[in-house]
Protein backbone atom coordinates (compact mmCIF):
# COMPACT_ATOMS: atom_id res chain seq x y z
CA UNK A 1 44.51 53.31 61.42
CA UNK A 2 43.48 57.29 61.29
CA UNK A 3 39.78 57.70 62.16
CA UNK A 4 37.73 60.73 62.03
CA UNK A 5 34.07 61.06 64.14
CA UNK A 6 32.28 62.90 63.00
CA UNK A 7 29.23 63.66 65.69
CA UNK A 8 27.46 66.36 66.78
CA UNK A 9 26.20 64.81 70.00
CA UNK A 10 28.97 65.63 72.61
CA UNK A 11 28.72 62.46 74.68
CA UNK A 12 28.15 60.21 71.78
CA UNK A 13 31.10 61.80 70.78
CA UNK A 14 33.55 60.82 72.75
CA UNK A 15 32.39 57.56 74.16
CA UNK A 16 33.30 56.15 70.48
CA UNK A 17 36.55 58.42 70.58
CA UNK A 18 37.61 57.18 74.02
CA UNK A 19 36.37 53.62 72.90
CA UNK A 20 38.44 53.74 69.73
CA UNK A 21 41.63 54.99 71.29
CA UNK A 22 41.17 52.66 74.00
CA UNK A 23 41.25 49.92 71.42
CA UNK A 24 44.82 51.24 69.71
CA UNK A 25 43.40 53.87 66.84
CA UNK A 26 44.24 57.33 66.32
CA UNK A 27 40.97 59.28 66.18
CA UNK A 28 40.11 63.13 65.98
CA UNK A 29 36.71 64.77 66.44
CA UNK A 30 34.61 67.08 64.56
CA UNK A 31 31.29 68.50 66.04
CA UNK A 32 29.61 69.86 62.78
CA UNK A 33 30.13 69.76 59.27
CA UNK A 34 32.45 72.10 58.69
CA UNK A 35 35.24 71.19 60.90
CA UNK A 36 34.50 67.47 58.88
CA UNK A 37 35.17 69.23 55.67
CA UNK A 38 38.31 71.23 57.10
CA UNK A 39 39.96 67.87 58.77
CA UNK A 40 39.27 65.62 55.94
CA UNK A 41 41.13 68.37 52.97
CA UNK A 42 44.10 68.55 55.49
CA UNK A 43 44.09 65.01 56.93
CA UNK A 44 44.56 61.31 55.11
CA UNK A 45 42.02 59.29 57.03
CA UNK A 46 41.52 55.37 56.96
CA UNK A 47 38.33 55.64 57.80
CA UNK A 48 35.23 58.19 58.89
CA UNK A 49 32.13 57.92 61.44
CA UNK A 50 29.56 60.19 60.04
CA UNK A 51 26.36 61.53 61.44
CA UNK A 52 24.14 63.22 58.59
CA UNK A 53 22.05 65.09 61.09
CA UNK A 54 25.34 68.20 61.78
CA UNK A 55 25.38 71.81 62.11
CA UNK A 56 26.35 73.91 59.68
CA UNK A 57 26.76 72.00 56.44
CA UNK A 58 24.46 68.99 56.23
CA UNK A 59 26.01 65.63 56.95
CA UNK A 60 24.71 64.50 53.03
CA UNK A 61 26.66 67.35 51.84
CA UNK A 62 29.56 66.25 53.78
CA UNK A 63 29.57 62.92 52.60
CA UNK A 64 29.11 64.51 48.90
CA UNK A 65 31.95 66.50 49.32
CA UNK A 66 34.12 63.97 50.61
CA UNK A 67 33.08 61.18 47.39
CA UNK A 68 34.24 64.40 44.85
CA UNK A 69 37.59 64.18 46.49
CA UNK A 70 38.14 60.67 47.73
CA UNK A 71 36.07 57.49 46.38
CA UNK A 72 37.82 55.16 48.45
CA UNK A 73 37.77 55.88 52.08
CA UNK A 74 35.72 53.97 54.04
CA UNK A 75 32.57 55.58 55.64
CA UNK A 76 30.19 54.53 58.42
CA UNK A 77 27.26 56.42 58.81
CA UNK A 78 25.22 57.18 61.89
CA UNK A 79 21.76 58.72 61.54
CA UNK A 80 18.64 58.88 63.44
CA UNK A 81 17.01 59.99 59.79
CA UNK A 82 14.14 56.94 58.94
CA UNK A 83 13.48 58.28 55.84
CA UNK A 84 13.44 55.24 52.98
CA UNK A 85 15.26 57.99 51.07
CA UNK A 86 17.39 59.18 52.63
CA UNK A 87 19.07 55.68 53.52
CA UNK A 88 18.93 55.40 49.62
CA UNK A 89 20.62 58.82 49.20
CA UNK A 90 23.48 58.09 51.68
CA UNK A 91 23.98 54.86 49.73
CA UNK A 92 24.57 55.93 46.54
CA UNK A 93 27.70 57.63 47.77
């Protein structure tokens, strides 16, 4: 299984990368949104680890993108974001 993180937090990071490979999965890492965007349209992942809260391009706009291209891959999302909303936003895609 092909996993993608994608984390802004360096030490979050790669405690679930190290954690993941440790437990047999191939994982990469991308810090901010646009390195998401540039592994996913290059790379056939199993599965991603999104934060919404990213630099660059908006971790909802990420997981947008990703829905126009792919509505199959399986997504996990991280957030600190306590908004009623925005849980309903993320959900929807």
């Amino acid at each position: 299984m092909k996993i993608l993180i994608v984390e802004d937090e360096v030490i979050l990071n790669k405690t679930i990368n190290t954690s993941l490979k440790e437990s047999g999965y191939v994982v990469e890492s991308a810090y901010d949104g646009k390195k998401a965007l540039d592994l996913f349209l290059v790379e056939n992942y199993d599965l991603i680890v999104l934060d919404l809260n990213l630099p660059f391009i908006d971790g909802m706009d990420v997981l947008k993108t990703i829905r126009k291209n792919d509505d199959e891959i399986k997504i996990i999302i991280l957030s600190t974001r306590s908004q009623i909303e925005d849980k309903v936003e993320g959900l929807d895609y």
